[in-house]
Protein backbone atom coordinates (compact mmCIF):
# COMPACT_ATOMS: atom_id res chain seq x y z
CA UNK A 1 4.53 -28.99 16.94
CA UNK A 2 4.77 -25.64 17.55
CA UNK A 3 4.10 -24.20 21.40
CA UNK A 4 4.57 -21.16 23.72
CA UNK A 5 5.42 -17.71 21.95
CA UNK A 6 6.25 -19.30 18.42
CA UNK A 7 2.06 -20.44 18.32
CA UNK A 8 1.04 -16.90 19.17
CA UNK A 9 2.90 -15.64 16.56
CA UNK A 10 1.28 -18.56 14.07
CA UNK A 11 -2.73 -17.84 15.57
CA UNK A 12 -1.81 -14.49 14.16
CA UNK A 13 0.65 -14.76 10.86
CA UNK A 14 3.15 -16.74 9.78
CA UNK A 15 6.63 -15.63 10.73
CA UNK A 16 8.33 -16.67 7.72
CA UNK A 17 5.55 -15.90 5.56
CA UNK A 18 6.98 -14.92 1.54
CA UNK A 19 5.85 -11.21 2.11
CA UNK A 20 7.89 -10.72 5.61
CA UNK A 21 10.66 -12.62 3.91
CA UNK A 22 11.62 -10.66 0.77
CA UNK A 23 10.76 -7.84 2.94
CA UNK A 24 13.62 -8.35 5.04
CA UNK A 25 16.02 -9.41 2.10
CA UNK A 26 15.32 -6.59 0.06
CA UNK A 27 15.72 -4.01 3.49
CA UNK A 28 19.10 -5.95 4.62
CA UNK A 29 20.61 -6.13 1.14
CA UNK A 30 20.09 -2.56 0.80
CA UNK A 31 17.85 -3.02 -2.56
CA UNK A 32 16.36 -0.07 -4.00
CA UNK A 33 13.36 0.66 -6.39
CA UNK A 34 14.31 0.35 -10.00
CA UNK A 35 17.49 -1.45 -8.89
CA UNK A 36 15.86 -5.36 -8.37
CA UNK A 37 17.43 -8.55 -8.63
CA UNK A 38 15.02 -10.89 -7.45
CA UNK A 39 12.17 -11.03 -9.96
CA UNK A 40 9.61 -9.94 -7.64
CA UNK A 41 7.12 -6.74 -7.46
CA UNK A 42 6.72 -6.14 -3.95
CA UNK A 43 3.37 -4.17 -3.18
CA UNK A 44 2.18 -2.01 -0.44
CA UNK A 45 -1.84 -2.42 -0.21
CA UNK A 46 -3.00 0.93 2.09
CA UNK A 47 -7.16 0.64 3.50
CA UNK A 48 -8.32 3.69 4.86
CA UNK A 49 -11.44 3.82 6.26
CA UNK A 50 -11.97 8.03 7.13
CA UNK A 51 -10.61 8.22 10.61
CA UNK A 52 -9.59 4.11 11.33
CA UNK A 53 -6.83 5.08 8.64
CA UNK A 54 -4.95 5.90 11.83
CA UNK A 55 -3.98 2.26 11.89
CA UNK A 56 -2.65 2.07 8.64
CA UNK A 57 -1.05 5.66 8.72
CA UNK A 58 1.02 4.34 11.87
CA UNK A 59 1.71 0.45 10.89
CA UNK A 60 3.53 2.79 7.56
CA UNK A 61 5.47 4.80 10.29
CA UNK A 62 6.61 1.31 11.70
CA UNK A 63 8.06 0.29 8.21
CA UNK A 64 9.49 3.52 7.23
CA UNK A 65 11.17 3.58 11.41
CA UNK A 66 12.19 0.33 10.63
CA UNK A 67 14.13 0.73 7.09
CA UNK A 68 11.42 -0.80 4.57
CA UNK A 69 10.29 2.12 2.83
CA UNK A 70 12.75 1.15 -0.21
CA UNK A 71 11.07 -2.71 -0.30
CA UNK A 72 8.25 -1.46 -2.15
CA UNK A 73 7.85 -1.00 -5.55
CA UNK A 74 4.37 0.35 -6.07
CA UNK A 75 1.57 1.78 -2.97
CA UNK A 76 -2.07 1.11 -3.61
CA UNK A 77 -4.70 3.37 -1.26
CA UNK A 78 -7.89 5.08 -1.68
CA UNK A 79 -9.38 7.62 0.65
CA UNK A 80 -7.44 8.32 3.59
CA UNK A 81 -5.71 5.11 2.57
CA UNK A 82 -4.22 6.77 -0.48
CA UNK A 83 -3.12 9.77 1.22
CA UNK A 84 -1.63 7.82 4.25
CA UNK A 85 0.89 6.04 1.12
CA UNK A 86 1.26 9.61 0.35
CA UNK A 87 2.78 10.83 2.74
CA UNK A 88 4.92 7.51 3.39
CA UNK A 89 6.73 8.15 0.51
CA UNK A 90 6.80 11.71 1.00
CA UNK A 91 8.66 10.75 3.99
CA UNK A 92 8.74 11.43 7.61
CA UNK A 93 5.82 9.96 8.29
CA UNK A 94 5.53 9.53 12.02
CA UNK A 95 4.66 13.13 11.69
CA UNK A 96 1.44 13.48 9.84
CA UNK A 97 0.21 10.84 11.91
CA UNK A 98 -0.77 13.20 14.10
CA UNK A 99 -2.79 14.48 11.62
CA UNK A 100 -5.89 12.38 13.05
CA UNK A 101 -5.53 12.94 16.71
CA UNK A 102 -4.70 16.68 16.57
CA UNK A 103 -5.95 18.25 13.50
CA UNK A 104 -9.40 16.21 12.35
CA UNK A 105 -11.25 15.67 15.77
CA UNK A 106 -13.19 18.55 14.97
CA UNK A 107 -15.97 19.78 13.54
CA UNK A 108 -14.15 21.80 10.85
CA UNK A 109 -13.90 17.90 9.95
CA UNK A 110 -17.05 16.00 10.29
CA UNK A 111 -19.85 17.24 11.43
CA UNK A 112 -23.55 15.44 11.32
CA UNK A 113 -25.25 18.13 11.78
CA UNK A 114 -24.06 20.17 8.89
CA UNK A 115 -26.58 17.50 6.90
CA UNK A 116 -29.72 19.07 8.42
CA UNK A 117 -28.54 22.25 6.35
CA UNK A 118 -27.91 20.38 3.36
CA UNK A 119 -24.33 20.43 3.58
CA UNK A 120 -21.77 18.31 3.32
CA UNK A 121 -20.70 15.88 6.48
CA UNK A 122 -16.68 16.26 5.35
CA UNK A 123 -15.44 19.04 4.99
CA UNK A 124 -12.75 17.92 1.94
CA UNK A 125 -12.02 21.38 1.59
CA UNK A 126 -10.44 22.16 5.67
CA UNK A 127 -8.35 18.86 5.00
CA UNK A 128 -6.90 18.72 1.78
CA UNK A 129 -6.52 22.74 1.45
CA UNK A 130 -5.84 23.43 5.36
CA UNK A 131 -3.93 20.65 6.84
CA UNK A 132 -2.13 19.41 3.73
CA UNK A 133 -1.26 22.63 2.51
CA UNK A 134 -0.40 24.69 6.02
CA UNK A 135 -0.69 22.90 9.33
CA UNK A 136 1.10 19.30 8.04
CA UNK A 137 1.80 20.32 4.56
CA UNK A 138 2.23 17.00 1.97
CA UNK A 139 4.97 17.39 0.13
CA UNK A 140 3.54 16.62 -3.17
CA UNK A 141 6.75 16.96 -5.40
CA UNK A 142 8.67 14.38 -2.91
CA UNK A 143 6.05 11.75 -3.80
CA UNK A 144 6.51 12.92 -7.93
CA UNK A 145 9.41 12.13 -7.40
CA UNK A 146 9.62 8.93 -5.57
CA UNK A 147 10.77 5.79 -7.94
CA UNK A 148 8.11 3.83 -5.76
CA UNK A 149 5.04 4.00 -7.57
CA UNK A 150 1.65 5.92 -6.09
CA UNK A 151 -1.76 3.99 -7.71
CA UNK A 152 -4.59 5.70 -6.14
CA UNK A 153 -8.04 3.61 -7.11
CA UNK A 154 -11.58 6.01 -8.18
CA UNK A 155 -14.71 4.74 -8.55
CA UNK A 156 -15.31 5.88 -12.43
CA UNK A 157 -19.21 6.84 -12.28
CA UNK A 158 -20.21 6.54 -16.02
CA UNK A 159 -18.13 3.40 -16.54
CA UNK A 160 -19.11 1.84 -13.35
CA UNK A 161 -15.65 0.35 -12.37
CA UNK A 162 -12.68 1.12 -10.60
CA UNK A 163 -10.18 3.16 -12.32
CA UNK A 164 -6.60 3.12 -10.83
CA UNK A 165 -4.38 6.64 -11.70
CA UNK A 166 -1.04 6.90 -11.86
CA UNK A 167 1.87 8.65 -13.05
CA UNK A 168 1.33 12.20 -12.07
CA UNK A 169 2.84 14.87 -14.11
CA UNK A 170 1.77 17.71 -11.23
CA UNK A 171 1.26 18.61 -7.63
CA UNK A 172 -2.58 19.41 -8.66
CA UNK A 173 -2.71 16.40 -10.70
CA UNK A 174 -2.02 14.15 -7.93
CA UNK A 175 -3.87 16.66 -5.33
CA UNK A 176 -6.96 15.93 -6.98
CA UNK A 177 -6.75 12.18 -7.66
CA UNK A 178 -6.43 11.85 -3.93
CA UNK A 179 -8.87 14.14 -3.80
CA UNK A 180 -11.38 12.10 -5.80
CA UNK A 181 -10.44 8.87 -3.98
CA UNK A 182 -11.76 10.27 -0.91
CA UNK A 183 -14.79 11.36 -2.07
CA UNK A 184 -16.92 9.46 0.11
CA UNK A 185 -20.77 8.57 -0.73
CA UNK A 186 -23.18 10.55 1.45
CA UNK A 187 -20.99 12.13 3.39
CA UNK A 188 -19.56 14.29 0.39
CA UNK A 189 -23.15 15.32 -2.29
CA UNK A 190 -22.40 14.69 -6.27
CA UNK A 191 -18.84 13.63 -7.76
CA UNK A 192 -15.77 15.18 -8.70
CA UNK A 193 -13.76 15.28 -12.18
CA UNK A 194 -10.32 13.67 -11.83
CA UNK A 195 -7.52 14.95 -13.89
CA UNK A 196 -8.50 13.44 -17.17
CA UNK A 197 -12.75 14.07 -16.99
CA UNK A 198 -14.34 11.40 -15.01
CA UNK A 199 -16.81 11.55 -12.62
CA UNK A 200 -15.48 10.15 -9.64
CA UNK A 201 -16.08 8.87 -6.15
CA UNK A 202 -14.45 6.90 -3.55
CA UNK A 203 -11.95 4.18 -5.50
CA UNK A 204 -13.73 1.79 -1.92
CA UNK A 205 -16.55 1.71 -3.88
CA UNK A 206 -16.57 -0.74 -6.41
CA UNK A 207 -13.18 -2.50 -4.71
CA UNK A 208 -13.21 -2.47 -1.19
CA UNK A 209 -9.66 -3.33 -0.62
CA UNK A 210 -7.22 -1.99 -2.40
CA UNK A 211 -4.65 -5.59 -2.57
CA UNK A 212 -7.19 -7.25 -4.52
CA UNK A 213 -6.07 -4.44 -7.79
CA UNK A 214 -2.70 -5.20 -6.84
CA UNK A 215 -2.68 -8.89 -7.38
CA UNK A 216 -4.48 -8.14 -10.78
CA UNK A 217 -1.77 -5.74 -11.96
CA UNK A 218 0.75 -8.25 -11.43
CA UNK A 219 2.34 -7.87 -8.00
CA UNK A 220 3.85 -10.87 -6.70
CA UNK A 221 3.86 -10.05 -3.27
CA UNK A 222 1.35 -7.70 -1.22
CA UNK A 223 1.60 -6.63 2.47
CA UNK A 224 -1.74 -5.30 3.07
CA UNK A 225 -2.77 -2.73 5.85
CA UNK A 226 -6.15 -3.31 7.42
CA UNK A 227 -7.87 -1.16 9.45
CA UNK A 228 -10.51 -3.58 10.80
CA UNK A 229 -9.65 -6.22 13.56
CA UNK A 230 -8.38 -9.66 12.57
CA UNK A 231 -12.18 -11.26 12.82
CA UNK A 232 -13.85 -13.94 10.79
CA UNK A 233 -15.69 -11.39 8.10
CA UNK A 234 -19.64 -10.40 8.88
CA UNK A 235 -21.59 -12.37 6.43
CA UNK A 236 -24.76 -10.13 5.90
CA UNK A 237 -25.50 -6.29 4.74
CA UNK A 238 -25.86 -3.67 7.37
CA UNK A 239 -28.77 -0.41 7.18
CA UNK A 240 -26.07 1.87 6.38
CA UNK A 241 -25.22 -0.55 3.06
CA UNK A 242 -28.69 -0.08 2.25
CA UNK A 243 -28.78 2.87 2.39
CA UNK A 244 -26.04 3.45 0.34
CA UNK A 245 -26.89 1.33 -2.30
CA UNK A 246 -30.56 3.65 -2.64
CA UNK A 247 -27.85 6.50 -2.84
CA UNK A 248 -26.11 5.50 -5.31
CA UNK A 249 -28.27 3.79 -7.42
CA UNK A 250 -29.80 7.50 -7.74
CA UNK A 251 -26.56 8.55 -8.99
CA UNK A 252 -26.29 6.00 -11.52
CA UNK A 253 -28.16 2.95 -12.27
CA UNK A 254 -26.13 -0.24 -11.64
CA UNK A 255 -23.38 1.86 -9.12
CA UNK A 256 -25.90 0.72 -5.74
CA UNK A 257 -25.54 -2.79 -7.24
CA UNK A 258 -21.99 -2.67 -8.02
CA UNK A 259 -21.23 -1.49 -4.21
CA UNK A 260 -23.24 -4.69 -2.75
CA UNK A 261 -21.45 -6.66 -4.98
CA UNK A 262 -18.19 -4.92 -4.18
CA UNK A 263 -18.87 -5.89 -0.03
CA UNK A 264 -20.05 -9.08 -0.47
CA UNK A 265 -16.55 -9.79 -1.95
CA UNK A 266 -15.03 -7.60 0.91
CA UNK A 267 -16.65 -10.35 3.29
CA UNK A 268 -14.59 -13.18 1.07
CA UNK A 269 -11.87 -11.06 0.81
CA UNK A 270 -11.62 -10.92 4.38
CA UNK A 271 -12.11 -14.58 5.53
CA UNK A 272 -9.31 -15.65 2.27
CA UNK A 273 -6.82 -12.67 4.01
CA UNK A 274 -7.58 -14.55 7.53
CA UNK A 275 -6.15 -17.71 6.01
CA UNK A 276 -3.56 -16.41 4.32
CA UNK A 277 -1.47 -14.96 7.37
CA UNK A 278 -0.66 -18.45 8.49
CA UNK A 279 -1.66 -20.88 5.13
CA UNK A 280 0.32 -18.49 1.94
CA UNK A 281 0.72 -20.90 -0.01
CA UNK A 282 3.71 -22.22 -2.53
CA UNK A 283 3.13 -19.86 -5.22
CA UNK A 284 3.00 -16.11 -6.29
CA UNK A 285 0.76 -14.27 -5.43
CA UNK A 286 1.78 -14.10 -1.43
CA UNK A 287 -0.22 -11.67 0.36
CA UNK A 288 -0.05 -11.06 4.38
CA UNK A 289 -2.78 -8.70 5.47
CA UNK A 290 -1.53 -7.14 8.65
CA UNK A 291 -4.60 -5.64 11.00
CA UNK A 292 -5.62 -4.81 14.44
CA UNK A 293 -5.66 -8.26 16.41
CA UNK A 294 -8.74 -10.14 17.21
CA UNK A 295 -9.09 -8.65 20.98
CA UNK A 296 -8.82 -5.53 19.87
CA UNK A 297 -11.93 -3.08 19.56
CA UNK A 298 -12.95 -2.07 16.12
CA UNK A 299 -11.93 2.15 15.74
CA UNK A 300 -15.04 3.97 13.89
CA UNK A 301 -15.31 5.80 10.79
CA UNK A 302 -16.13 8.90 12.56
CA UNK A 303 -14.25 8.21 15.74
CA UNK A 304 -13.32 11.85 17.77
CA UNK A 305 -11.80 10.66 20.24
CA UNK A 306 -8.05 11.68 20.65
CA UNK A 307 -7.32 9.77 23.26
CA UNK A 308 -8.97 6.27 21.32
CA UNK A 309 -6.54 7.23 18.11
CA UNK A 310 -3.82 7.46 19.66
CA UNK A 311 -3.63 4.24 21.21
CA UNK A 312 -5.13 3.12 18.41
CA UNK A 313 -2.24 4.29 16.13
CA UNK A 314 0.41 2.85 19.69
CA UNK A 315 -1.53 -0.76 18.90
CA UNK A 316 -1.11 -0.49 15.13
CA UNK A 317 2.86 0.57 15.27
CA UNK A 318 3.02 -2.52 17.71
CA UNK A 319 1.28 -5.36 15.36
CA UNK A 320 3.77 -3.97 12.48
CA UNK A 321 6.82 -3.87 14.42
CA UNK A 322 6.17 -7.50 15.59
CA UNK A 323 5.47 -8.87 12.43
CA UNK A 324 8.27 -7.32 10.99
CA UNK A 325 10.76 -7.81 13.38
CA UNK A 326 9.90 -11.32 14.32
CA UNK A 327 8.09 -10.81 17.73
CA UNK A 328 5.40 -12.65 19.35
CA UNK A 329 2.20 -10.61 18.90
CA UNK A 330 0.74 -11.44 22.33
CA UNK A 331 3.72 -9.16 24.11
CA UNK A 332 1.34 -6.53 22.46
CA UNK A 333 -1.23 -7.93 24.80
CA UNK A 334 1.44 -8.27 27.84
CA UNK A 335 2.39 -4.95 27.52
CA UNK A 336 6.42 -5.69 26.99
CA UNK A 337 5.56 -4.12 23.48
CA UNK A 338 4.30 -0.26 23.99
CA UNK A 339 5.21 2.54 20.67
CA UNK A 340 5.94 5.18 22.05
CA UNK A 341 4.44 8.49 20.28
CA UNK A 342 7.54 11.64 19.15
CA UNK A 343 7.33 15.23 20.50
CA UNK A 344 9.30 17.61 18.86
CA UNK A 345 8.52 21.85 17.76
CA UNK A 346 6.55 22.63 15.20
CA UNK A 347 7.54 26.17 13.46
CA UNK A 348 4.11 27.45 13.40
CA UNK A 349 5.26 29.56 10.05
CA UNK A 350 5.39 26.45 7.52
CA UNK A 351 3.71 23.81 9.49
CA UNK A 352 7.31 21.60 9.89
CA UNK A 353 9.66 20.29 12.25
CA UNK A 354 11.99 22.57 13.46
CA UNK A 355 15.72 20.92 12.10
CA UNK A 356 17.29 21.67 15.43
CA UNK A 357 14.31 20.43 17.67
CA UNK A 358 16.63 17.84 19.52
CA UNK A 359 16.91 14.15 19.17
CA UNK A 360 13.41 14.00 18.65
CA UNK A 361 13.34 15.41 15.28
CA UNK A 362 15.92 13.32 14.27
CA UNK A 363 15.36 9.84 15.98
CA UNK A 364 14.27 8.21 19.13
CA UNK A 365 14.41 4.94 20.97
CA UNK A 366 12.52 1.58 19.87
CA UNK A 367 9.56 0.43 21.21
CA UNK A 368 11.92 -2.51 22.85
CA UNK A 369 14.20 -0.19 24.17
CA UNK A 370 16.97 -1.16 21.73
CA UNK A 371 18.14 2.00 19.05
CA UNK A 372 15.79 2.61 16.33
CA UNK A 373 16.28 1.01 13.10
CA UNK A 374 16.23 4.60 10.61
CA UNK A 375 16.54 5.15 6.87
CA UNK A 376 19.20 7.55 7.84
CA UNK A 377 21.91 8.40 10.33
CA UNK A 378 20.87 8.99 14.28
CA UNK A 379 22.86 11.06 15.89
């Protein structure tokens, strides 16, 4: 029977769940991509979510902090899911998390009213060609580059499914992939093309979380990254799915019915993820869905507020760090778990950290107090 700190960590996941556990191998052994010697295909499974992909964007910041980066063999995310696995395997990515709490809570951003003049809500345009290019710039060839795999899910219009693209052969190739995965309904009119023709929307459209393509491409293990709070799954459709589903439908007939379809399996998807963080199973596929815990609040869509990202994104490096690492969750709740957020100077001429910022730039303390685990050297 299991008691005290050992059955927190058990409400929440399993501590020596398959996914944590070739995890770990694979980071202590030193295994690289392309390099494997266990059999397996470790995936990463990215939600977004528009501005909840905070969570996600800093649960990747745990695993790159902590050494894992090199465990995975392929990232699936759409939306701001996609370009949160991005900019993980771009690297650094503790930086653009800051991203949502200092460069999107404006109206540059979102703005409601902009649909009284028949405009759209997102502004695509400030984010992708602002902030990725200048203020936080993606470095698109670093992810080309990468030997871990990018699959960014679009909803294909005409052919009413999901369409997963890969294997970029350019910056503007893969620019407008991620591009087309976050083209979300209502907030952003029409479609766009992707790089080979399609019509596309939001790849959350037809599959509403993005570990369910990677168990059907193979993967034999998938850590997931949830942006919603580890709740039993709402069982009915809201006025905003409704309303959707009229919106799309006018787009093209069948795509309103596909989406219903699509979050009525997000609702089973949800409540089979639940079990699955404490009941995985004997056999491939594992998959450990890591989220928000069940006392925390639910972030919004829209959410503005700096102050609720941020310790939004504090709670989310937390939950990672203790799965990861082995730690009871409910020190989250104690408060003898607290991330700590990174300052360092930003040359305002390229939009990067300066190289000789200090010790911030290059590494900082654990959220335990203990050194930082780093992909490379601390000095």
């Amino acid at each position: 029977m299991v008691t005290g700190d050992a059955e927190d960590v058990l409400a929440c996941w399993d501590p020596a769940h398959p996914v944590l556990e070739i995890l770990r191998a694979r980071r202590d052994s030193g295994s690289l991509p392309g390099q494997r010697a266990d059999g397996a295909t470790v995936a990463l499974a990215v939600e977004g979510g528009g501005m909840r992909g905070v969570v996600s964007a800093a649960m990747l910041t745990q695993l790159e902090d902590y050494g894992f980066k090199n465990a995975f063999d392929v990232v699936y995310g759409c939306s701001s899911g996609g370009i949160n696995g991005a900019y993980f395997l771009a690297g650094e990515t503790w930086y653009p998390l800051s991203i949502y709490y200092d460069d999107l809570t404006t109206k540059r951003f979102v703005d409601f009213s902009r649909a009284l003049r028949r405009r759209p809500i997102l502004n695509l345009d400030y984010s992708f060609d602002d902030v990725m290019e200048r203020v936080k710039p993606l470095n698109y060839e670093a992810v080309l580059r990468s030997e871990i795999a990018l699959a960014v899910p679009v909803t294909d219009v005409d052919a009413l499914r999901t369409v997963v693209l890969r294997d970029f052969s350019s910056k503007q190739e893969l620019k407008t992939a991620l591009r087309a995965s976050a083209w979300l309904p209502i907030a952003v009119p029409g479609t766009v093309r992707t790089p080979d023709g399609r019509r596309a929307i939001d790849g959350g459209v037809l599959t509403a979380l993005p570990f369910r393509l990677a168990i059907e491409e193979g993967c034999t293990h998938v850590l997931s990254l949830s942006t919603r709070p580890m709740r039993p799954a709402s069982s009915g459709l809201s006025l905003l799915h409704r309303y959707t589903y009229l919106h799309l439908e006018r787009m093209r007939r069948g795509l309103g019915r596909g989406y219903l379809a699509a979050i009525r399996r997000k609702h089973r998807d949800q409540d089979w993820l639940r079990r699955m963080r404490t009941a995985p199973g004997n056999a491939a596929p594992y998959v450990l869905d890591l989220a928000p815990l069940p006392w925390m609040p639910e972030l919004k869509r829209h959410e503005m507020d700096r102050h609720l990202l941020l310790e939004n994104a504090r709670l989310a490096y937390g939950i990672a760090f203790c799965a990861t690492e082995n730690r009871p969750a409910e020190l989250i709740r104690q408060g003898r778990v607290r991330a700590m957020p990174r300052l360092t100077v930003v040359d305002s001429a390229n939009g990067e950290p300066r190289g000789d910022a200090g010790s911030a730039a290059r590494g900082a303390g654990r959220s335990d107090g203990i050194q930082r685990r780093a992909s490379g050297p601390i000095t």
